[in-house]
Protein backbone atom coordinates (compact mmCIF):
# COMPACT_ATOMS: atom_id res chain seq x y z
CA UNK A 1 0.00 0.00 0.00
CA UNK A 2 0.98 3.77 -0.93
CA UNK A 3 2.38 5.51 1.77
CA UNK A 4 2.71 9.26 3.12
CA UNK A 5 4.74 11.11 5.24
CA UNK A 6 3.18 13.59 8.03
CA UNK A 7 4.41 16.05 10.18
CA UNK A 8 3.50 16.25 13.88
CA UNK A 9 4.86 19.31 16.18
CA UNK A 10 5.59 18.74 19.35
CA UNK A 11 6.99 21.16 22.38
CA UNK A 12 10.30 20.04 23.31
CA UNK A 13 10.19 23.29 25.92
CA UNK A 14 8.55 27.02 26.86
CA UNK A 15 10.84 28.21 24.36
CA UNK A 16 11.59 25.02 21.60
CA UNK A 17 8.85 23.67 18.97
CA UNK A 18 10.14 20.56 17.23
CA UNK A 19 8.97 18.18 14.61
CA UNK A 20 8.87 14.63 13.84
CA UNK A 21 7.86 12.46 10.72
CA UNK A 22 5.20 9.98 11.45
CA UNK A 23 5.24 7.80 8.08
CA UNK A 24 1.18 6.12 7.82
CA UNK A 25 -0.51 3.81 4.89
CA UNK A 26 -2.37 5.93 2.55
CA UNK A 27 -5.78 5.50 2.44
CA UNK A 28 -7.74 4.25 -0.70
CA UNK A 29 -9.51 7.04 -2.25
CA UNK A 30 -12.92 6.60 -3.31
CA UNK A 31 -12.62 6.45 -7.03
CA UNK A 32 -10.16 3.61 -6.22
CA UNK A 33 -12.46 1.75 -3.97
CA UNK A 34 -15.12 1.72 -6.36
CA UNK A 35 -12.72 0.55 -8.78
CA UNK A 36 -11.76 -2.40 -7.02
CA UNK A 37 -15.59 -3.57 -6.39
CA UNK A 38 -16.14 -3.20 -9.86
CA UNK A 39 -13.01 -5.12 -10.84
CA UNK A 40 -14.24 -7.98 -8.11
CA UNK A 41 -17.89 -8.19 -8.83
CA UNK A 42 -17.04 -8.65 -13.06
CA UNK A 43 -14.60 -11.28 -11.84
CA UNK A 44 -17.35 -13.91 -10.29
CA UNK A 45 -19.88 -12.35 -12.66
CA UNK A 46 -17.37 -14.44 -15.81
CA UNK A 47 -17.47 -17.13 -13.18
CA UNK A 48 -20.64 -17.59 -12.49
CA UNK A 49 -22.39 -17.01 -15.91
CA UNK A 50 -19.53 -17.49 -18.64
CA UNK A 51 -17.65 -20.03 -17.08
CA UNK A 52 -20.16 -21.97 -14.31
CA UNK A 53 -17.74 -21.98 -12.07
CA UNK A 54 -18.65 -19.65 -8.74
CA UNK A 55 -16.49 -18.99 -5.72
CA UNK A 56 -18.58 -17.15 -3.42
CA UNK A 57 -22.35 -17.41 -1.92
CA UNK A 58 -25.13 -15.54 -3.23
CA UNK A 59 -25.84 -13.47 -0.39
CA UNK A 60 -21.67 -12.73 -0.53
CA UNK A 61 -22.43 -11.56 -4.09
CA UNK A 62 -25.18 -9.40 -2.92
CA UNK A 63 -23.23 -8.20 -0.26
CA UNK A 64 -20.45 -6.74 -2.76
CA UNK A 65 -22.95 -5.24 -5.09
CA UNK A 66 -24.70 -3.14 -2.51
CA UNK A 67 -21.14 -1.89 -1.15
CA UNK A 68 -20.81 -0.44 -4.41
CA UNK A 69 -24.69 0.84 -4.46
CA UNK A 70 -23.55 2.83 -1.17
CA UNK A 71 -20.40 4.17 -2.00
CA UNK A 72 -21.44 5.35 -5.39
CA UNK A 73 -24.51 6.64 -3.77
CA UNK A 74 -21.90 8.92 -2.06
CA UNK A 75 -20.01 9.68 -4.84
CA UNK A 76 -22.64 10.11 -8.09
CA UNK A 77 -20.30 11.52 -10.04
CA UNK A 78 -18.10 8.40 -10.24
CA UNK A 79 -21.03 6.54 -11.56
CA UNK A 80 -20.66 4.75 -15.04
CA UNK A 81 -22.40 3.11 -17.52
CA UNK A 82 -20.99 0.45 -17.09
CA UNK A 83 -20.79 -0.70 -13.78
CA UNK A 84 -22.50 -3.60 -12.23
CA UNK A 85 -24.95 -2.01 -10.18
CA UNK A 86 -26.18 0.08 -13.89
CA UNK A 87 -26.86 -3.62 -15.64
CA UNK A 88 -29.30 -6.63 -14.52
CA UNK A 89 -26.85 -9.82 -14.92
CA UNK A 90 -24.24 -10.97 -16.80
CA UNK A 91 -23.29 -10.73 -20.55
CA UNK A 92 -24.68 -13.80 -22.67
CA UNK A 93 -21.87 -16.17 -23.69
CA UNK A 94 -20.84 -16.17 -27.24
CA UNK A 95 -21.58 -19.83 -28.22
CA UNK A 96 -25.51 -19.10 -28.99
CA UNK A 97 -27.16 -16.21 -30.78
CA UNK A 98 -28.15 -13.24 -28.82
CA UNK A 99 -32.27 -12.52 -28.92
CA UNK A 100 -33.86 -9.36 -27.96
CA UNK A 101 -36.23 -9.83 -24.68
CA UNK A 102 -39.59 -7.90 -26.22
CA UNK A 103 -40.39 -6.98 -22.44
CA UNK A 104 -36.92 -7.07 -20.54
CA UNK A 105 -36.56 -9.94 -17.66
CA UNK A 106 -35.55 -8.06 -14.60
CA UNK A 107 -34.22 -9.12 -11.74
CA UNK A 108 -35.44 -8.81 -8.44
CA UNK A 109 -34.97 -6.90 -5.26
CA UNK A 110 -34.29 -8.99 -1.83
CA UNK A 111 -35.33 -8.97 1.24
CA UNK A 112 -33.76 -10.78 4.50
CA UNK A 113 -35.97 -10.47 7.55
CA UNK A 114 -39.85 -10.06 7.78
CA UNK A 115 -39.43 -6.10 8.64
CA UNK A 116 -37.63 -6.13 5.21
CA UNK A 117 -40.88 -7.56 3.94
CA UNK A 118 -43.34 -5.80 6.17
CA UNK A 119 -41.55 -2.59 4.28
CA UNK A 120 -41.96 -3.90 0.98
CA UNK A 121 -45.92 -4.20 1.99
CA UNK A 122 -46.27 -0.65 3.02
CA UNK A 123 -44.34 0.32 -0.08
CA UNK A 124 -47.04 -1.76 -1.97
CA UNK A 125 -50.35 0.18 -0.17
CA UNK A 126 -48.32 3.16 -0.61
CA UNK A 127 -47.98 3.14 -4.13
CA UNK A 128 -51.65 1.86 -4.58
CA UNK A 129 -52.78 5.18 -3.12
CA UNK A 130 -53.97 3.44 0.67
CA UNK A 131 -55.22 0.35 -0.52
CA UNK A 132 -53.70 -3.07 0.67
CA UNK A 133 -52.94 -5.39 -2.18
CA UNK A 134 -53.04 -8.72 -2.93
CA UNK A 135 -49.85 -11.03 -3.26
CA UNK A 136 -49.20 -14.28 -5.28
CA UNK A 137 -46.41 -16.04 -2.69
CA UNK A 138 -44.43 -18.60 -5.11
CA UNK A 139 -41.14 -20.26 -4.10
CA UNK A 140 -38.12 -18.93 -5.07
CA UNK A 141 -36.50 -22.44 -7.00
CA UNK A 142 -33.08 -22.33 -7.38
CA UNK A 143 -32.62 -22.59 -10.75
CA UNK A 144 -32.15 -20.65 -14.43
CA UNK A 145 -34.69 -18.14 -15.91
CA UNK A 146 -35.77 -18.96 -19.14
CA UNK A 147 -37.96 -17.65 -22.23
CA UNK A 148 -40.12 -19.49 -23.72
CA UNK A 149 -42.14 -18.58 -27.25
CA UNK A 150 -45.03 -19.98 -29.31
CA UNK A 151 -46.60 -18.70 -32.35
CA UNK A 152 -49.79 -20.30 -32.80
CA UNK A 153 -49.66 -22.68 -29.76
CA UNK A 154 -46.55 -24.17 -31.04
CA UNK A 155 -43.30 -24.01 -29.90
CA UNK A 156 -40.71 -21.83 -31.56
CA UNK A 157 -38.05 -20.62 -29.20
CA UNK A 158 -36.48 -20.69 -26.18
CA UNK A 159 -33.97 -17.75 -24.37
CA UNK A 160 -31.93 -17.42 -21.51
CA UNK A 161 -32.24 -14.78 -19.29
CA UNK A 162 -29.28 -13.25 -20.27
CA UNK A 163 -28.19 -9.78 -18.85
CA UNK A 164 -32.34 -9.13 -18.41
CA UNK A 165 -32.46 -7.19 -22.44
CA UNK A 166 -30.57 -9.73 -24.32
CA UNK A 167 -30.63 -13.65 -23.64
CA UNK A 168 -29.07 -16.62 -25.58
CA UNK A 169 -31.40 -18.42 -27.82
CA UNK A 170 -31.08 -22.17 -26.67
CA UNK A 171 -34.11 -23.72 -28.40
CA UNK A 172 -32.42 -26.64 -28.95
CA UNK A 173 -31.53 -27.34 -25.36
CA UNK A 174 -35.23 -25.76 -24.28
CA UNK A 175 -36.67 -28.01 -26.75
CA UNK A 176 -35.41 -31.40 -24.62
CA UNK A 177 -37.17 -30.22 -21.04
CA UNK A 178 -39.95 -32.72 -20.88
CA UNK A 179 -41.98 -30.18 -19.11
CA UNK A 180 -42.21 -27.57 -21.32
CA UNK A 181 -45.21 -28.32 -23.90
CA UNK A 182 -43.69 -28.36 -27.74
CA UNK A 183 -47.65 -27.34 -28.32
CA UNK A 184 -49.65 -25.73 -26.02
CA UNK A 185 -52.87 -27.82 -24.81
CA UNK A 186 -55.99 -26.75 -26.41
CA UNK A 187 -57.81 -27.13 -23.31
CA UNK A 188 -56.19 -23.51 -22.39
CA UNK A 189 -57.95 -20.86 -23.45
CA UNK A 190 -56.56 -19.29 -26.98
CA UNK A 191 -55.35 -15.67 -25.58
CA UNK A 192 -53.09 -14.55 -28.60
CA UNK A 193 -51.30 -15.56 -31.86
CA UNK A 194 -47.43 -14.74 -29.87
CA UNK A 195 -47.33 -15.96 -26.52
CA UNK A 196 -44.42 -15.80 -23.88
CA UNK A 197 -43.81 -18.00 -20.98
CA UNK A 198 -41.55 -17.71 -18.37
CA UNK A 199 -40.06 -20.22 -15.98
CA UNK A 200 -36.78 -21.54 -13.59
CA UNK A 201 -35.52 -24.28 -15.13
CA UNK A 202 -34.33 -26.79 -12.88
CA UNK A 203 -32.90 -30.05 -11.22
CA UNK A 204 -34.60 -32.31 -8.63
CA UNK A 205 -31.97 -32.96 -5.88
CA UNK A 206 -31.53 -36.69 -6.78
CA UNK A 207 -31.11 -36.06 -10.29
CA UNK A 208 -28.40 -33.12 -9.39
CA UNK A 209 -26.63 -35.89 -7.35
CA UNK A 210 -26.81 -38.22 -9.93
CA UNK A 211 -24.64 -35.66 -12.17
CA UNK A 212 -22.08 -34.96 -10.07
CA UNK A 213 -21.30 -38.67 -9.20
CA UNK A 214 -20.93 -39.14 -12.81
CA UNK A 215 -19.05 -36.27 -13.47
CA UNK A 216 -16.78 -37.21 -10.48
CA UNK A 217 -16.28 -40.99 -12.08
CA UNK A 218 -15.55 -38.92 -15.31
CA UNK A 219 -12.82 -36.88 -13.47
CA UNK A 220 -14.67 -33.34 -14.09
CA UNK A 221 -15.03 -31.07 -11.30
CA UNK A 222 -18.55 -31.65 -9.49
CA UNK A 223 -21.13 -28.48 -9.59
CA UNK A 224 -20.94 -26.47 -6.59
CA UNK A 225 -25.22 -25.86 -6.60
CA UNK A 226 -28.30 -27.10 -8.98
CA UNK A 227 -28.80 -23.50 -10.39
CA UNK A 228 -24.77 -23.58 -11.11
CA UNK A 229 -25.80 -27.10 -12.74
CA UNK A 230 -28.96 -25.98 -14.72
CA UNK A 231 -27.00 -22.75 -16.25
CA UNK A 232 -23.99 -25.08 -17.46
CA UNK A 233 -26.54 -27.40 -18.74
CA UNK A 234 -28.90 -25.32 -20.68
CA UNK A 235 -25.79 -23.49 -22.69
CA UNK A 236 -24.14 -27.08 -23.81
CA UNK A 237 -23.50 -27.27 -27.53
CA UNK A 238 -24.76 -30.88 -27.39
CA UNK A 239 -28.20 -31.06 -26.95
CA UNK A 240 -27.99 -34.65 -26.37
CA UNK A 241 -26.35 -33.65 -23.30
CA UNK A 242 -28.85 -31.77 -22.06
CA UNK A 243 -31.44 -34.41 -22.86
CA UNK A 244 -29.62 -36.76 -20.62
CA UNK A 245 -29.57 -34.81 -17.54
CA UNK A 246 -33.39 -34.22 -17.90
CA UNK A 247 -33.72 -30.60 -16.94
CA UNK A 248 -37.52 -29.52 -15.46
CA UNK A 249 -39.15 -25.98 -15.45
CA UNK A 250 -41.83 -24.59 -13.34
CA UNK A 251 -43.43 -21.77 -15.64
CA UNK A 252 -44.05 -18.58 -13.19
CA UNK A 253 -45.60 -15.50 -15.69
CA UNK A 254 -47.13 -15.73 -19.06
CA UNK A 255 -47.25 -12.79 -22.28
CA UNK A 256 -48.95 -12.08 -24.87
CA UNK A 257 -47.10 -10.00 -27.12
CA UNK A 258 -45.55 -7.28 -24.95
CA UNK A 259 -47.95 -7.15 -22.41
CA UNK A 260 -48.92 -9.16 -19.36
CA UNK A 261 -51.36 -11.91 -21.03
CA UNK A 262 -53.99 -11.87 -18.09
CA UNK A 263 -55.65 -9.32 -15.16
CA UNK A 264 -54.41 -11.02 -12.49
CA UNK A 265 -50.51 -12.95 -11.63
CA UNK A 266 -52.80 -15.78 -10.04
CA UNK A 267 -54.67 -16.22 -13.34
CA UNK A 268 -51.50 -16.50 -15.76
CA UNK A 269 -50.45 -19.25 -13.28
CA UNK A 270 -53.20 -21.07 -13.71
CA UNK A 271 -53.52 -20.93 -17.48
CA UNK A 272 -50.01 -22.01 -17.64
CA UNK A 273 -51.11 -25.14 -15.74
CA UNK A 274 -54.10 -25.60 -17.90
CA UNK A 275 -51.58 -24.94 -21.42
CA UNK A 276 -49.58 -27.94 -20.00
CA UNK A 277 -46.94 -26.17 -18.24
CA UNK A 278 -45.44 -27.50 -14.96
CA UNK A 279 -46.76 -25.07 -12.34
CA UNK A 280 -45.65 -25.12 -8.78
CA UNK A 281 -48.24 -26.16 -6.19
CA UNK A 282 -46.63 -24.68 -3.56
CA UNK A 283 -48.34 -21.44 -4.25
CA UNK A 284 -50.97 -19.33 -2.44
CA UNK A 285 -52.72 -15.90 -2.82
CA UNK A 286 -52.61 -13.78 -0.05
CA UNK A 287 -54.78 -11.09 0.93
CA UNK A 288 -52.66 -9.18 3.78
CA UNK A 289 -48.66 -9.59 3.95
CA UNK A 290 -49.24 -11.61 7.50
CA UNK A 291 -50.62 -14.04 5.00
CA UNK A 292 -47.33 -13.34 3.05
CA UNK A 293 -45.65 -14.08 6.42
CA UNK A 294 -47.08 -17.57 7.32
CA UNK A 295 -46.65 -18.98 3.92
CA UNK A 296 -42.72 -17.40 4.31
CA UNK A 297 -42.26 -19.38 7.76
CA UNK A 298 -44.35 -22.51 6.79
CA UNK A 299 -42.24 -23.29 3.44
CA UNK A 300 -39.42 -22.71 5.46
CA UNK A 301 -40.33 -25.30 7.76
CA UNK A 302 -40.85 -27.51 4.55
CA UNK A 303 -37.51 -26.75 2.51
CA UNK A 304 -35.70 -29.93 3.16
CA UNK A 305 -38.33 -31.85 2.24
CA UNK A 306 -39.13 -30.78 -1.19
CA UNK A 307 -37.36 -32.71 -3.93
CA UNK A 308 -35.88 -29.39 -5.17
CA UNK A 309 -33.57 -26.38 -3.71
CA UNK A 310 -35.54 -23.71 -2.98
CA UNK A 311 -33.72 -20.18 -1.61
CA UNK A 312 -36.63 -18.11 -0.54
CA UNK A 313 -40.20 -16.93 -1.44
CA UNK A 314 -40.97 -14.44 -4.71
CA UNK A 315 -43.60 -12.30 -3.21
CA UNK A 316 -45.81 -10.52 -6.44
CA UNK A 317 -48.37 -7.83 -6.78
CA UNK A 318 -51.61 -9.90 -7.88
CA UNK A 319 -53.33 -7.27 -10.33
CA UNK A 320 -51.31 -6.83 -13.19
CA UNK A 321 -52.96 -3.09 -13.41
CA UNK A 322 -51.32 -2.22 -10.11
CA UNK A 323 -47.78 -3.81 -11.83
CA UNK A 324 -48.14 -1.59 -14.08
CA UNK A 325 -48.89 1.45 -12.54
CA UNK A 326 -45.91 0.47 -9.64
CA UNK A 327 -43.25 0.04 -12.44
CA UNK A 328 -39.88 -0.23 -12.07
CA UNK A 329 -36.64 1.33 -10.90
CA UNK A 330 -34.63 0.11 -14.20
CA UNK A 331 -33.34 -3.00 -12.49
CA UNK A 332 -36.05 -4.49 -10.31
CA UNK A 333 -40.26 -4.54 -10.82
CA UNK A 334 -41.55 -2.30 -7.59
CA UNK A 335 -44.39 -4.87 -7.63
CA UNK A 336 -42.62 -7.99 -6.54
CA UNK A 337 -39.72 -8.79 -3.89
CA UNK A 338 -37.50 -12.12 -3.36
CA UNK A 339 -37.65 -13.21 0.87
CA UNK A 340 -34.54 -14.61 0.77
CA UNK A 341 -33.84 -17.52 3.32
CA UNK A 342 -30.44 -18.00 5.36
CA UNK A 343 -27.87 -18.92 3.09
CA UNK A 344 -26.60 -22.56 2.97
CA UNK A 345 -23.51 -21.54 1.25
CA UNK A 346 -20.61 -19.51 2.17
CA UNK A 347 -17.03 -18.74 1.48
CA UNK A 348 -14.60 -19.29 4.55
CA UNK A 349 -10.96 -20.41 5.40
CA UNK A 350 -9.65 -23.95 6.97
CA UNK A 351 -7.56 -23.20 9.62
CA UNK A 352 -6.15 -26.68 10.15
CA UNK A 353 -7.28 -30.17 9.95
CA UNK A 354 -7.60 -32.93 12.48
CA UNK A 355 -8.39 -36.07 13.38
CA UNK A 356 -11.65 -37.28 15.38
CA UNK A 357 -11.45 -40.63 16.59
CA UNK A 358 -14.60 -42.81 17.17
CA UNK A 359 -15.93 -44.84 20.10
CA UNK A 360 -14.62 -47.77 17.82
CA UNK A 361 -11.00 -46.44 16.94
CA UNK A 362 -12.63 -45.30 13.31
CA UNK A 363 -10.98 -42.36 11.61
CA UNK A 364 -12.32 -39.51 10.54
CA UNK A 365 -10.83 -36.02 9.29
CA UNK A 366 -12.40 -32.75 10.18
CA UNK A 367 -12.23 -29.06 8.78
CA UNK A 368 -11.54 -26.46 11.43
CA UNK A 369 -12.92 -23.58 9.46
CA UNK A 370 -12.79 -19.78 10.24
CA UNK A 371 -16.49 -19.37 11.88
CA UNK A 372 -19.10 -18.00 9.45
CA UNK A 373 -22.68 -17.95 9.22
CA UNK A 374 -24.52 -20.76 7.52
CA UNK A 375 -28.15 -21.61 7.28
CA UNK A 376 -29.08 -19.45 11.03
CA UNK A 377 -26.17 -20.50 12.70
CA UNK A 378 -22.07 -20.45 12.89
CA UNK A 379 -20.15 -23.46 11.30
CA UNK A 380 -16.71 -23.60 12.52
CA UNK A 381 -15.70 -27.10 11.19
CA UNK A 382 -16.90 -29.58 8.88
CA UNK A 383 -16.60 -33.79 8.31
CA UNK A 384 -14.42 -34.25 5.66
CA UNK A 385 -15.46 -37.77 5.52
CA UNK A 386 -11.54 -39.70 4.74
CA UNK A 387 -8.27 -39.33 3.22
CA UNK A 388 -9.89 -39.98 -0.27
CA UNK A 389 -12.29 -36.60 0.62
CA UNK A 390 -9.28 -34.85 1.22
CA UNK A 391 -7.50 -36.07 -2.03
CA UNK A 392 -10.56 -35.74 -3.96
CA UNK A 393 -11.25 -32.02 -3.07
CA UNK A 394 -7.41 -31.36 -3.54
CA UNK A 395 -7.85 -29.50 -0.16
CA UNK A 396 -4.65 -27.98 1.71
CA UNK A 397 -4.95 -26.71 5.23
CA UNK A 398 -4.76 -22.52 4.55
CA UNK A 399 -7.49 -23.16 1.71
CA UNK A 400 -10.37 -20.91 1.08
CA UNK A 401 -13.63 -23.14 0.65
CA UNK A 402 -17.35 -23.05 -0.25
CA UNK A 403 -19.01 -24.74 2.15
CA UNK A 404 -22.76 -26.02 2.42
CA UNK A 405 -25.54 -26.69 5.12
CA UNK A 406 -28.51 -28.05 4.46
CA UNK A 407 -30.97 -28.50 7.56
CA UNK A 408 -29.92 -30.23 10.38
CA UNK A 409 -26.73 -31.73 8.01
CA UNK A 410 -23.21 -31.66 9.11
CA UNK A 411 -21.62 -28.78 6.93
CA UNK A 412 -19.64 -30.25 4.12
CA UNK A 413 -16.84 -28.62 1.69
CA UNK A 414 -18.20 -28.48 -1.66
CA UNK A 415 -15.01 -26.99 -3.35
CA UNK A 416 -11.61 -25.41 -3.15
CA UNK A 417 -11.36 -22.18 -4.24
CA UNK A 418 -7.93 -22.23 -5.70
CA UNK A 419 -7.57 -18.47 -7.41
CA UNK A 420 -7.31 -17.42 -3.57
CA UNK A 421 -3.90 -19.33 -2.69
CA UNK A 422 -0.97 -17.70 -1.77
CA UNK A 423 1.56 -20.80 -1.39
CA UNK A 424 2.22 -20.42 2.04
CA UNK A 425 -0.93 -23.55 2.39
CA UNK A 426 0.41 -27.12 3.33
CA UNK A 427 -0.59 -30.83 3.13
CA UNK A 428 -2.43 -32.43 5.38
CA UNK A 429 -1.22 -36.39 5.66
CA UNK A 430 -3.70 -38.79 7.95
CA UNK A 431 -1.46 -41.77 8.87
CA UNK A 432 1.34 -39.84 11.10
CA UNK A 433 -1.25 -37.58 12.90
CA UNK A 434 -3.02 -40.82 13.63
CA UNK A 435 -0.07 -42.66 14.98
CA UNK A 436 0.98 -39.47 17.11
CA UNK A 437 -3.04 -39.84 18.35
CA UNK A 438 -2.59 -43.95 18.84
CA UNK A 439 0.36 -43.49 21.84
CA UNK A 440 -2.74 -41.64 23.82
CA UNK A 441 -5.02 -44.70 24.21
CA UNK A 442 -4.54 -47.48 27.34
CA UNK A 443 -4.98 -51.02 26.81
CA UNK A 444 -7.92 -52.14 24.76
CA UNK A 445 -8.58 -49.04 23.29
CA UNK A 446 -5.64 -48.41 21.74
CA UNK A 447 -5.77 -52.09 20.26
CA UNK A 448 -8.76 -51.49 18.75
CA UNK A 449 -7.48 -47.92 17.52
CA UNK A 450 -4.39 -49.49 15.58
CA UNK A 451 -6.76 -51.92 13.94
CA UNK A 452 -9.09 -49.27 12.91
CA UNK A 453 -6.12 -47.36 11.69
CA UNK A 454 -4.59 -50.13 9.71
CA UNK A 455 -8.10 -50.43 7.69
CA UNK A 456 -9.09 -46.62 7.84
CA UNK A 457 -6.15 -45.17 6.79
CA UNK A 458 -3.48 -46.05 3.57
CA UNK A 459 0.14 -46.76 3.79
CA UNK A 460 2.09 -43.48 3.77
């Protein structure tokens, strides 16, 4: 860091002033701050959405996006067309061609306690002049946005989300998800000639497992989430690929032409499950944001039992007239807000690596992580299961990590995050810690111990 040299007087005595040099680290100035967030948040956005490949959390994301939002909130006049917080996403890739959203797919504000979403309600009745609104409360799957067209009830393209104006047109790939109807059913109502539905594309959690065992007994590097899976999925060249993995999409909003295709969200949602879309049942219209609340807090209750990942709740106005007269702030819809649950992955160092011994003399390495927060709590270490893990994970003590909860589950490493080493990490080696551990046990115990050890643990 720059440095800079200041002067401090001092009185030696009544009659003599003197002066010494204090030499002090020069702070970062603004413009260079905001530099440096930019620089960082365009880093993991070519990770995440160019290259599948993401190092840090969502909410960690989020976190470094609205530093910038405050500090160029300060400083206006250091704010650019280009930086992160004046876009919705990231750029399309350049495998696919580019299509033109006709009504752009924003993205959407979050909120992370109930007074964040008992403020989004008075927002709501403020906007609609005193009145209290309904809400359409939908859960929030963790997955990939998609666009999906049909001219005369057939199917005739399908776009990513893309940076909200511009998406990648993956028809191909869209074309292979067994849930989205290649022709609509005629038992939905015939609303216009160009019709638009969106949806999250998605992977059931025993489906996402099944890919990353296979892509582990293929020697590729295992997905770090299902949304990370369902964005590297959608964008493969191969469509056969795509097939394979059977991607799924619940369809959340429906267009016709460049305007909302019904008077009410709750109505588009259920012509979309009439047309032959998958809908999510786990849906319910709310008259009062206490309603909001309860379906929030009973989901919750049900997240680990769902066959997908869900993240949170998408909270919408109901009446599409009230959307429209709410608009938006050029980034997110004023109507509609994303409760975001407590994260089940974060980004957080291993301190060192030890050795827990079972009632039975079985071996088993452990994580001692710096403490974060995970899923409502702090993690501070983590099973790393054997030596194989360990290998596997090419793990060094000193390592940053992304680690994962999910409900009551031991927290488990999902992957290394190598772009953060400096070189001063080390090895970790299980057979000499465990033979330094063996000398501790008396008599039976330590019998047992060595025998565990001699079929737990590989020659060194």
């Amino acid at each position: 860091m720059a440095q800079t040299l200041v002067c401090v007087p001092y009185r030696k005595s009544q009659t003599e002033v003197c002066a010494t040099f204090l030499i002090l680290p020069k702070q970062k100035t603004a413009e260079q701050s905001i530099k440096a967030l930019r620089d960082e948040i365009r880093r993991h956005d070519e990770l995440y959405y160019l290259n599948e490949n993401p190092e840090i959390s969502d909410r960690e994301y989020d976190a470094l996006l609205e530093k910038l939002r405050e500090l160029e909130s300060r400083h206006p006049e250091l704010i650019t067309a280009d930086s992160p917080t004046q876009r919705v996403g990231g750029k399309p890739a350049e495998s696919f061609p580019e299509f033109m959203h006709r009504v752009p797919m924003l993205s959407l504000d979050n909120s992370y306690s109930i007074d964040e979403l008992r403020a989004f309600d008075e927002r709501c009745r403020k906007l609609a002049g005193g009145e209290s609104p309904e809400y359409v409360a939908e859960l929030k799957i963790d997955g990939l946005s998609l666009s999906v067209h049909y001219e005369d009830g057939s199917f005739v393209r399908g776009v990513t989300r893309g940076d909200g104006s511009r998406g990648e047109d993956v028809s191909s790939n869209v074309r292979t998800i067994r849930s989205v109807p290649l022709q609509l059913n005629k038992k939905a109502a015939a609303i216009a000639r160009e019709i638009e539905v969106r949806g999250e594309a998605y992977f059931g959690r025993r489906i996402f497992e099944r890919i990353n065992a296979e892509r582990e007994e293929a020697g590729e590097p295992r997905f770090a989430n299902p949304r990370n899976a369902a964005s590297g999925t959608i964008r493969q060249l191969d469509p056969s690929i795509t097939a394979r993995r059977r991607l799924e999409m619940f369809a959340y909003d429906v267009f016709a032409g460049q305007r909302k295709a019904f008077a009410t969200h709750w109505d588009a949602l259920n012509w979309a499950d009439a047309a032959g879309f998958r809908v999510n049942e786990n849906r319910e219209l709310c008259e009062s944001v206490e309603e909001v609340i309860a379906f929030c807090n009973r989901m919750e209750a049900k997240r680990d039992d769902l066959d997908y990942e869900i993240d949170g709740v998408v909270v919408k106005v109901n009446s599409t007239a009230l959307q429209e007269q709410f608009g938006a702030t050029g980034k997110a819809p004023r109507w509609a807000v994303a409760y975001k649950y407590a994260a089940r992955q974060a980004t957080t160092k291993v301190n060192d690596i030890v050795v827990q011994v079972g009632r039975t003399g079985a071996l088993t390495p452990v994580a001692m992580l710096e403490p974060v927060q995970l899923g409502g709590v702090t993690v501070s270490r983590s099973t790393l299961h054997n030596e194989d893990e360990i290998e596997r994970l090419g793990l060094l003590i000193g390592d940053f990590v992304l680690i994962e909860r999910g409900g009551d589950v031991i927290p488990k490493v999902v992957k290394v995050i190598e772009s953060k080493r400096t070189g001063k990490e080390r090895s970790f080696a299980c057979r000499p810690y465990a033979r330094s551990v063996a000398g501790s046990f008396p008599g039976r115990k330590a019998k047992r111990f060595r025998a565990a050890l001699r079929l737990t643990v590989r020659p060194s």
